[in-house]
C-alpha atoms as a PDB file:
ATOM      1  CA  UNK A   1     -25.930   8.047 -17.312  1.00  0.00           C
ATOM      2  CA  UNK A   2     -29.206   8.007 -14.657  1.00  0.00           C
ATOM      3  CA  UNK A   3     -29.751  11.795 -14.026  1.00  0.00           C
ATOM      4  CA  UNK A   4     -31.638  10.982 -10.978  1.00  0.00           C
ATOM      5  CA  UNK A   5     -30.360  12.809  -7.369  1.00  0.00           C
ATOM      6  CA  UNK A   6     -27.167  10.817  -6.918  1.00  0.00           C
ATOM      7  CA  UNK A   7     -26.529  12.157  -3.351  1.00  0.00           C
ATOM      8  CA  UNK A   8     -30.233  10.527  -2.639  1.00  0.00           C
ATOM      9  CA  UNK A   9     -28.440   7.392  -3.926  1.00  0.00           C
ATOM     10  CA  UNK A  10     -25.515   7.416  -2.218  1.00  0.00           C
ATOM     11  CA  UNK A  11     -27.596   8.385   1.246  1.00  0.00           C
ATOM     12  CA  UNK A  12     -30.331   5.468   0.204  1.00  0.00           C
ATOM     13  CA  UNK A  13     -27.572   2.629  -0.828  1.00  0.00           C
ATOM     14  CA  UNK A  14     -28.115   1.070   3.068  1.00  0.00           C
ATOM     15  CA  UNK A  15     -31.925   1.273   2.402  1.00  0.00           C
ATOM     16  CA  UNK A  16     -33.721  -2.055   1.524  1.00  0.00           C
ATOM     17  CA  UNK A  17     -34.439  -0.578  -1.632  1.00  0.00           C
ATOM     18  CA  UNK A  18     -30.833   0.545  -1.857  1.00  0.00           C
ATOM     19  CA  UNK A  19     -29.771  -3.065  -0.902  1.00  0.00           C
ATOM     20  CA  UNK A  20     -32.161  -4.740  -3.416  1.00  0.00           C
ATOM     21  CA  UNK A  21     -30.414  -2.273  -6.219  1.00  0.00           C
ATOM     22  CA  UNK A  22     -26.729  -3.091  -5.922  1.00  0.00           C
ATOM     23  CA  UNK A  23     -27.358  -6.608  -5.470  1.00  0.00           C
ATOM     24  CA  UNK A  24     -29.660  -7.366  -8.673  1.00  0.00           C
ATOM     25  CA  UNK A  25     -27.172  -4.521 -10.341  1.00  0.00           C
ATOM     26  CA  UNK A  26     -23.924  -6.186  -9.322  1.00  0.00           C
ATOM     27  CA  UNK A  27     -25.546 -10.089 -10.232  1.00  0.00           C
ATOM     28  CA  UNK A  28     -26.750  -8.310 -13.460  1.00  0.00           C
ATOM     29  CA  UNK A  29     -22.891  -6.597 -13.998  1.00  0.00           C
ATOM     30  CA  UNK A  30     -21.491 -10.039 -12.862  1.00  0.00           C
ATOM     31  CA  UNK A  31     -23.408 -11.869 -15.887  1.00  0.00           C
ATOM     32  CA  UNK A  32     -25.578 -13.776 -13.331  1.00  0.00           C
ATOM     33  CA  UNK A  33     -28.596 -12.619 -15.220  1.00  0.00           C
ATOM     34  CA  UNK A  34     -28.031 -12.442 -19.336  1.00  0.00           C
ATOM     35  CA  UNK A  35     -28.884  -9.747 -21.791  1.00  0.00           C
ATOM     36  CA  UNK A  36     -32.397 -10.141 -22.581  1.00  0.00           C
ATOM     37  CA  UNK A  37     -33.407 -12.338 -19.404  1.00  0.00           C
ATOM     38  CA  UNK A  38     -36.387 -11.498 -18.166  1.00  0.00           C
ATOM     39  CA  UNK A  39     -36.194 -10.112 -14.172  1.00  0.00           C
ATOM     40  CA  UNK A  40     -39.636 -11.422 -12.097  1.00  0.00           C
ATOM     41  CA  UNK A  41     -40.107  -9.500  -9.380  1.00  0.00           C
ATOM     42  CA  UNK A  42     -41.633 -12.352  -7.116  1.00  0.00           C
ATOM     43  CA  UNK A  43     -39.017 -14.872  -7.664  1.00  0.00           C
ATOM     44  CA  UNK A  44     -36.320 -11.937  -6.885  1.00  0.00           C
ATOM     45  CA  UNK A  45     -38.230 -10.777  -3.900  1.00  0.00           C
ATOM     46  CA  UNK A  46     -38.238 -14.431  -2.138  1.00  0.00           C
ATOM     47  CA  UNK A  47     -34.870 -15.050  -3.297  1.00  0.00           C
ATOM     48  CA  UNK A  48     -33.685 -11.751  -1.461  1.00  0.00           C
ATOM     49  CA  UNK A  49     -36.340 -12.069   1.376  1.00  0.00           C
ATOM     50  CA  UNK A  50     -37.981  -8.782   0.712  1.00  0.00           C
ATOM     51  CA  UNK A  51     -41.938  -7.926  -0.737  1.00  0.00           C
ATOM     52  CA  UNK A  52     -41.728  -6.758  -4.104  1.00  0.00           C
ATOM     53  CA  UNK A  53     -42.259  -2.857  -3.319  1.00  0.00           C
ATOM     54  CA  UNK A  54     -38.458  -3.076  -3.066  1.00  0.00           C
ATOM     55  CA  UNK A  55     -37.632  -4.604  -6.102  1.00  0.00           C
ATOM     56  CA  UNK A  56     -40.212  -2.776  -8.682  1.00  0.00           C
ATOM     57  CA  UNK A  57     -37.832   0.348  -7.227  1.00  0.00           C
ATOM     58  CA  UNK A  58     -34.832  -1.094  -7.682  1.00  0.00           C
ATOM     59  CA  UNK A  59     -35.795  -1.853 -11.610  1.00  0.00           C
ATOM     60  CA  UNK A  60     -37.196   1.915 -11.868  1.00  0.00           C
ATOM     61  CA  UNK A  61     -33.441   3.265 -10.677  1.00  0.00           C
ATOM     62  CA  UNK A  62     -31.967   0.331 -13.226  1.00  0.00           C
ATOM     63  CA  UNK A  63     -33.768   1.090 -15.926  1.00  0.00           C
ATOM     64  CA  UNK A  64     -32.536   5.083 -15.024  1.00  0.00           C
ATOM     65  CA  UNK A  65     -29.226   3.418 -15.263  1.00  0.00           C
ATOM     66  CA  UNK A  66     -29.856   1.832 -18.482  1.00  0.00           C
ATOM     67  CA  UNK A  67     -29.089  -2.116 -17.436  1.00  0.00           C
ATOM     68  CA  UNK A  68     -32.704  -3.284 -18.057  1.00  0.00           C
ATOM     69  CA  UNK A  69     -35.622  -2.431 -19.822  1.00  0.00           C
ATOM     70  CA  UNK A  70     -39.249  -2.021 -18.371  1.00  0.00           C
ATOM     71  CA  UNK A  71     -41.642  -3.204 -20.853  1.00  0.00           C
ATOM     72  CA  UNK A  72     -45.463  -2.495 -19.959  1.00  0.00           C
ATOM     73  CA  UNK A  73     -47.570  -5.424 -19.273  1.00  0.00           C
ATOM     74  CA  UNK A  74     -45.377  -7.388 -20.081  1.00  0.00           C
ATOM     75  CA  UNK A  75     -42.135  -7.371 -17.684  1.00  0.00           C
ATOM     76  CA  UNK A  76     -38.254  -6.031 -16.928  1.00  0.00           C
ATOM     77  CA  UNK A  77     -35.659  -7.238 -19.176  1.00  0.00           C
ATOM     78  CA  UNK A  78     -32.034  -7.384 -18.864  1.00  0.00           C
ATOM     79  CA  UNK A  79     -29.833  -4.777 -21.299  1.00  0.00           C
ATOM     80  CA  UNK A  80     -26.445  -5.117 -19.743  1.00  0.00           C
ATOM     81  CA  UNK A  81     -23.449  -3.918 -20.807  1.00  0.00           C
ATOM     82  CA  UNK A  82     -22.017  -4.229 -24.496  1.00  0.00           C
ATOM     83  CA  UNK A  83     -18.579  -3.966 -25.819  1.00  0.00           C
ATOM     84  CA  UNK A  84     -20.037  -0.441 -27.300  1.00  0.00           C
ATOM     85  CA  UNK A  85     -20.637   0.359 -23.979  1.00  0.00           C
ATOM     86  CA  UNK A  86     -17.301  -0.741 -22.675  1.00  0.00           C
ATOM     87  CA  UNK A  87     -15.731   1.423 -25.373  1.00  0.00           C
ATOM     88  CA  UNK A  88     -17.595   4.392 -24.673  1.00  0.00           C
ATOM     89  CA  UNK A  89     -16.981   3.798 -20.493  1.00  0.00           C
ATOM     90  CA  UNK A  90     -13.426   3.956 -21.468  1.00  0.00           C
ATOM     91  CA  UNK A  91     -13.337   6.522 -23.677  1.00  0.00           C
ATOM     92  CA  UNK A  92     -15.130   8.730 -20.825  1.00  0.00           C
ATOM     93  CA  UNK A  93     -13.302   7.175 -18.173  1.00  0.00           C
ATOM     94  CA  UNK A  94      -9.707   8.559 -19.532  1.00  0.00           C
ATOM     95  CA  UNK A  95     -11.363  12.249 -19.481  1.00  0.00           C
ATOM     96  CA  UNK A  96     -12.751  12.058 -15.722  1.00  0.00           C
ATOM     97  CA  UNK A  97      -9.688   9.832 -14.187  1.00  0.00           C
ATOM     98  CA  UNK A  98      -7.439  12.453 -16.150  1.00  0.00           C
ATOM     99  CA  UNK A  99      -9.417  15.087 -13.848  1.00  0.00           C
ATOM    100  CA  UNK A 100      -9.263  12.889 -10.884  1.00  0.00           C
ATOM    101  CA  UNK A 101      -5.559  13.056 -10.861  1.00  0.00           C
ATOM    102  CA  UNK A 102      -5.441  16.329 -11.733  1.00  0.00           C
ATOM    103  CA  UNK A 103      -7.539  17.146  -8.853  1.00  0.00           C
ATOM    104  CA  UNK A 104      -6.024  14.685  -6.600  1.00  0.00           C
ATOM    105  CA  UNK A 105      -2.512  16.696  -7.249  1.00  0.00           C
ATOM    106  CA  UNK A 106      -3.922  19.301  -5.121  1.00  0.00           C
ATOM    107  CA  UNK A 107      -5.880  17.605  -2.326  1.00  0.00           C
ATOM    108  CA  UNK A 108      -4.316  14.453  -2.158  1.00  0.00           C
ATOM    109  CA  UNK A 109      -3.422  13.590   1.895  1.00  0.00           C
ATOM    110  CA  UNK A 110       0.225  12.521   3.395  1.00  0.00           C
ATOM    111  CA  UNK A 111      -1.881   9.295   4.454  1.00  0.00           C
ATOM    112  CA  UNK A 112      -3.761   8.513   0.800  1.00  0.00           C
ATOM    113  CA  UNK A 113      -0.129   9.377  -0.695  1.00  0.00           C
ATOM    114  CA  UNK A 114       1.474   6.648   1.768  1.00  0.00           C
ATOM    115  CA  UNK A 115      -0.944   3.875   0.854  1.00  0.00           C
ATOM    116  CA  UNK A 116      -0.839   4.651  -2.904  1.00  0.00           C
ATOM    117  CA  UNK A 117       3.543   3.960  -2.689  1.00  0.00           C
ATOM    118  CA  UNK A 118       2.836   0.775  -0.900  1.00  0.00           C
ATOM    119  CA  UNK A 119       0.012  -0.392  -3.002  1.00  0.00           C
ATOM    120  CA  UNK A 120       2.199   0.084  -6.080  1.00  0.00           C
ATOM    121  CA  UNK A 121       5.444  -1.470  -4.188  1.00  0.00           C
ATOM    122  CA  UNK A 122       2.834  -4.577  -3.036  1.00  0.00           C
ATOM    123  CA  UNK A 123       1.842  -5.011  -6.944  1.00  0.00           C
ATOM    124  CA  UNK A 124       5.580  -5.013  -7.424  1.00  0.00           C
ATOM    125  CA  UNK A 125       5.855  -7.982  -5.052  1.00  0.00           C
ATOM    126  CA  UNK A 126       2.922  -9.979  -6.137  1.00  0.00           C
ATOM    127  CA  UNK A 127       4.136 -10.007  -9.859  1.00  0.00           C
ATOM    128  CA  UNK A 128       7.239 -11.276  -9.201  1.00  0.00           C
ATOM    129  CA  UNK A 129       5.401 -14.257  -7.830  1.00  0.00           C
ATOM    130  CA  UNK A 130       2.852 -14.358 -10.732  1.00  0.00           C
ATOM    131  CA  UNK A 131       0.073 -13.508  -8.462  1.00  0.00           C
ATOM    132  CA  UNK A 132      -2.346 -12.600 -10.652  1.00  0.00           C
ATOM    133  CA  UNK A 133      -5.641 -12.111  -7.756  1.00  0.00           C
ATOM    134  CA  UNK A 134      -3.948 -10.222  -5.538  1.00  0.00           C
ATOM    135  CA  UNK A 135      -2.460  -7.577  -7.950  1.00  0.00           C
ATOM    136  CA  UNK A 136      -5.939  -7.193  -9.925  1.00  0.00           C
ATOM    137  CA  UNK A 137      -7.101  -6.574  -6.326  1.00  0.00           C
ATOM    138  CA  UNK A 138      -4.710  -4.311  -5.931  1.00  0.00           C
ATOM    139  CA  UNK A 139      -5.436  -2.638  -8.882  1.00  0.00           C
ATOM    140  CA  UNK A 140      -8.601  -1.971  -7.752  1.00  0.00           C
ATOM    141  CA  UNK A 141      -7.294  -0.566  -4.743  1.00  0.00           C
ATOM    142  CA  UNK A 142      -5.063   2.215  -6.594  1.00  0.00           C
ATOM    143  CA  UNK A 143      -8.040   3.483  -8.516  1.00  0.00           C
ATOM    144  CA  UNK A 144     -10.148   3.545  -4.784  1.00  0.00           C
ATOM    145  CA  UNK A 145      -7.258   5.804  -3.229  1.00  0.00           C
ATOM    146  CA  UNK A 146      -7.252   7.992  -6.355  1.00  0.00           C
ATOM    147  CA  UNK A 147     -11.050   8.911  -6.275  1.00  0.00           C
ATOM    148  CA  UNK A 148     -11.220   9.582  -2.468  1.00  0.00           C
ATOM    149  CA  UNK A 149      -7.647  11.814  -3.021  1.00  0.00           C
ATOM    150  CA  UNK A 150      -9.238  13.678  -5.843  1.00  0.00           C
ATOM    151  CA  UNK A 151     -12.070  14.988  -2.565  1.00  0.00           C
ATOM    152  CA  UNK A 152     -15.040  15.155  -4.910  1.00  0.00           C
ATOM    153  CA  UNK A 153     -17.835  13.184  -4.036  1.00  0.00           C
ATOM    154  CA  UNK A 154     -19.604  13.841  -7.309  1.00  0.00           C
ATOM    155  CA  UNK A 155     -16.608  12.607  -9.211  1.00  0.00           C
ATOM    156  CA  UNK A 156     -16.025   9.747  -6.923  1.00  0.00           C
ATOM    157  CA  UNK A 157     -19.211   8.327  -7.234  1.00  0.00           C
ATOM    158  CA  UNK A 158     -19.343   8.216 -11.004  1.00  0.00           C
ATOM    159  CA  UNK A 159     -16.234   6.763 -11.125  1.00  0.00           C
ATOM    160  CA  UNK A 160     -16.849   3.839  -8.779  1.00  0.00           C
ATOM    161  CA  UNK A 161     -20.108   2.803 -10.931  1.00  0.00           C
ATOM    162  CA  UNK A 162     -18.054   3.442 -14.516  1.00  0.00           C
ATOM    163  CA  UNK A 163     -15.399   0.594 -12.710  1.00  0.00           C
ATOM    164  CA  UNK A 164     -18.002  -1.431 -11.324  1.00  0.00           C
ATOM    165  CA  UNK A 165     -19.464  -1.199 -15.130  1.00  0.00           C
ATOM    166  CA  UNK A 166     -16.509  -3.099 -16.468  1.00  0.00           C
ATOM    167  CA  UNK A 167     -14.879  -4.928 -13.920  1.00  0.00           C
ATOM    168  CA  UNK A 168     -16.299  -8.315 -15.302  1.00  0.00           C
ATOM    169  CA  UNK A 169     -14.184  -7.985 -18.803  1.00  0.00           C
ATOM    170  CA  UNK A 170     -11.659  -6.390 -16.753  1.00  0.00           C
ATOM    171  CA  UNK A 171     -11.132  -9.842 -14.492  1.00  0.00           C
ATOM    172  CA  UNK A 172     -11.182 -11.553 -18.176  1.00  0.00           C
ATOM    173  CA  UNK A 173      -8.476  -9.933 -19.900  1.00  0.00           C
ATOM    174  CA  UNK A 174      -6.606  -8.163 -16.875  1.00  0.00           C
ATOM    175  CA  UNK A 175      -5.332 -11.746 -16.180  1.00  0.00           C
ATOM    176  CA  UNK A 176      -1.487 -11.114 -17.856  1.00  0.00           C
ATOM    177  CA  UNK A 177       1.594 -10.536 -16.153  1.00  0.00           C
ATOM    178  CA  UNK A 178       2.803  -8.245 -19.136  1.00  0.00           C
ATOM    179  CA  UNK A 179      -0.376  -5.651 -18.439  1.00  0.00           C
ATOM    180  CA  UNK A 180      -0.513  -6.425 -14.809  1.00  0.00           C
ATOM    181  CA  UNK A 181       3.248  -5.571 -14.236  1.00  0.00           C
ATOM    182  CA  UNK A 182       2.544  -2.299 -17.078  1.00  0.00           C
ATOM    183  CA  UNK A 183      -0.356  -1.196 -15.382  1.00  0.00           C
ATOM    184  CA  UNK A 184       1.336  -0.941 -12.042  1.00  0.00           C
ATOM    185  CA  UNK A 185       4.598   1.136 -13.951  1.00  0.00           C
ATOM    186  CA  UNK A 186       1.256   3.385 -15.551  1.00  0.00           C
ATOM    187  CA  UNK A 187       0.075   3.372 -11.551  1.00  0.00           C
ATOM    188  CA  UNK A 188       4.043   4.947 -10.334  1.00  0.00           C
ATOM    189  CA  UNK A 189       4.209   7.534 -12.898  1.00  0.00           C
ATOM    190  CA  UNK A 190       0.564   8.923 -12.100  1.00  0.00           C
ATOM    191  CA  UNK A 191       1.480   8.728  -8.319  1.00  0.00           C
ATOM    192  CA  UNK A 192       4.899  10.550  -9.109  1.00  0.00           C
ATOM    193  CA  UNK A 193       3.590  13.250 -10.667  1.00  0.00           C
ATOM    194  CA  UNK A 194       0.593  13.992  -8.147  1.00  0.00           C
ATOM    195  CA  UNK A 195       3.667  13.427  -5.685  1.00  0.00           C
ATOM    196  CA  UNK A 196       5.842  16.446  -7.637  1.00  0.00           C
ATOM    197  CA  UNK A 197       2.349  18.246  -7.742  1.00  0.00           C
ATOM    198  CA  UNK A 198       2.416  18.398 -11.366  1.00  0.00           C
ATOM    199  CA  UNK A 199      -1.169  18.564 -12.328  1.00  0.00           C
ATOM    200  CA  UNK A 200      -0.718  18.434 -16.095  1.00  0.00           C
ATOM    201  CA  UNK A 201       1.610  15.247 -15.939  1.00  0.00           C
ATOM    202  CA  UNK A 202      -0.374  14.013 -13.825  1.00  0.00           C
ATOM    203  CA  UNK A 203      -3.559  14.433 -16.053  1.00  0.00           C
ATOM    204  CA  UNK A 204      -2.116  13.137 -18.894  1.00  0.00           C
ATOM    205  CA  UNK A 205      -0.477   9.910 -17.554  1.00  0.00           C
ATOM    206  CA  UNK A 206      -3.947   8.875 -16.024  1.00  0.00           C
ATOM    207  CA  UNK A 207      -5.728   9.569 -19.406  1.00  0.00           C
ATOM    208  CA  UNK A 208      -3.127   7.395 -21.342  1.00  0.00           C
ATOM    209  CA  UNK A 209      -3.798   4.479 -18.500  1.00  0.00           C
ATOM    210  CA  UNK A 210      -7.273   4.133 -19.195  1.00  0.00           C
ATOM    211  CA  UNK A 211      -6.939   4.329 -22.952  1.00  0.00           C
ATOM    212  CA  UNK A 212      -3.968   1.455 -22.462  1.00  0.00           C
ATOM    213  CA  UNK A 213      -6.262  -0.115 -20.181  1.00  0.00           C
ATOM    214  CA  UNK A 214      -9.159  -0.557 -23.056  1.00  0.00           C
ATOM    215  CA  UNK A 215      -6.387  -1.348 -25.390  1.00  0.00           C
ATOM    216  CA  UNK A 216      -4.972  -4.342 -23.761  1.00  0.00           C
ATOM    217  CA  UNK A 217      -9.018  -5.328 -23.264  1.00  0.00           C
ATOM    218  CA  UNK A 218      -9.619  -5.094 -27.565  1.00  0.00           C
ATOM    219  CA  UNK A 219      -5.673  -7.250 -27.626  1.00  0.00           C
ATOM    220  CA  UNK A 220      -7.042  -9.840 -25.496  1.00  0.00           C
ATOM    221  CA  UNK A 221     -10.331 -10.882 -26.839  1.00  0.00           C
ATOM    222  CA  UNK A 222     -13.273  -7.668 -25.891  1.00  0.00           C
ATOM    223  CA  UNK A 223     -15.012  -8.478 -28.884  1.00  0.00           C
ATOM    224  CA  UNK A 224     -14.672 -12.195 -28.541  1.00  0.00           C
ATOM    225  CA  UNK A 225     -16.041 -11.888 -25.561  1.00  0.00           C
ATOM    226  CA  UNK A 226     -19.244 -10.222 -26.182  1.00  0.00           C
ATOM    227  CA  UNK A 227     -19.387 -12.370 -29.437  1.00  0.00           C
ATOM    228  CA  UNK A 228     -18.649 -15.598 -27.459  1.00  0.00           C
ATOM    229  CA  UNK A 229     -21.765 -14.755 -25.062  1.00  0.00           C
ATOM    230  CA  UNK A 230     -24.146 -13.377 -28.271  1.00  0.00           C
ATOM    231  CA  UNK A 231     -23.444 -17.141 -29.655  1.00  0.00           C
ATOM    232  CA  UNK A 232     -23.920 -18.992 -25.948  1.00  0.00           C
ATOM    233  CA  UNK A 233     -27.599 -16.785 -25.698  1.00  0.00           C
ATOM    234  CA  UNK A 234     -28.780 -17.782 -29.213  1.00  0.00           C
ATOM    235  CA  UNK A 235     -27.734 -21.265 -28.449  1.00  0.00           C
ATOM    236  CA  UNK A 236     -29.272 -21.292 -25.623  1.00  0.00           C
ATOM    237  CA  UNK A 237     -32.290 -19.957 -26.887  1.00  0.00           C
ATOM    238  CA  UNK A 238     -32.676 -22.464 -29.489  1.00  0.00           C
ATOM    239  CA  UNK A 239     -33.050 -24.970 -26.584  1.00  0.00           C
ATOM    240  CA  UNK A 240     -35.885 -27.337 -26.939  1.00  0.00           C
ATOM    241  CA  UNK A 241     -37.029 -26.984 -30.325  1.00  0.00           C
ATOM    242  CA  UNK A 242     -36.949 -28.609 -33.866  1.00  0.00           C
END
């Protein structure tokens, strides 16, 4: 990960350098801009409105971040995420959420503790309907409530961006009512034992979630994914000639 001042980030993200960063990060996470694309900093500057001051600092903090590649005299190129990457998110994902619960056990507010019971008994709801959006929204919602419980900033942070990393394969193969309707069971035994206050339960049950989370991702088609998208990109760049 970047090892740049993340409280400078976190203060600067309402910046128009901040602004310029999450958006060609989040269109670059979303797959709006492919692996190997080339990023031209006039064309992204009138497309956002801004000069391109902005934008040659939002590639510095994204190549810091490791989702392009400055190459000199010559341009910024798109990295992206892999299913390597993916993997290895997940693998350190289980360790920090594991802390974040474990954490949260202790700090966790009657309020945050409130919301997390009636996200998990709105999930409940919404899969008995087959409402896939709303309970992947909700999803997302569980893991929001467990970072701010956990009342470290540091941690928080570098959870959101690990989530925001994978969230595009997530929407892919998160689309089940077998792993959405698991995943919210995972979701009531974390917030039980943070509930009871038991810290190593707790720990445990949020490091198996993200390990079942990846798990489900290989079962439904990670690879196939990435390999599906390798195959459109050479395609695509066979385009035009003989």
């Amino acid at each position: 990960m970047a090892n740049y001042d993340i409280k400078h980030e976190v203060n600067d993200k309402y910046s128009l350098r901040g602004r310029v960063f999450q958006k060609l990060r989040e269109d670059i996470l979303s797959g709006k801009y492919k692996e190997h694309e080339e990023l031209k900093e006039v064309a992204i500057g009138e497309e956002l409105g801004v000069s391109r001051t902005p934008v040659r600092e939002a590639f510095r903090q994204l190549e810091l971040e490791g989702l392009i590649q400055i190459v000199p005299n010559k341009g910024a190129y798109v990295t992206g995420i892999t299913a390597k990457d993916v993997k290895d998110i997940y693998m350190i994902r289980s360790l920090l959420e594991g802390l974040c619960a474990r954490l949260a056990t202790e700090t966790i507010t009657k309020e945050q503790l409130e919301e997390m019971e009636e996200n998990i008994y709105l999930a409940e709801f919404h899969a008995s309907k087959g409402h896939m959006d709303q309970m992947a929204e909700l999803d997302n919602r569980f893991h929001d409530i467990l970072y701010e419980a956990c009342d470290s900033k540091m941690l928080e942070h570098t959870l959101r961006d690990y989530h925001q990393y994978v969230l595009r394969v997530r929407q892919k193969t998160l689309s089940t009512n077998t792993r959405g309707r698991a995943s919210n069971d995972e979701h009531r035994q974390i917030m039980e034992a943070i509930k009871a206050g038991d810290a190593d339960k707790a720990e445990q049950l949020a490091n198996s979630h993200m390990l079942n989370a990846f798990d489900n991702m290989v079962k439904n088609g990670l690879y196939e994914i990435y390999n599906e998208e390798a195959e459109e990109r050479q395609v695509n760049s066979g385009d035009g000639k003989n």
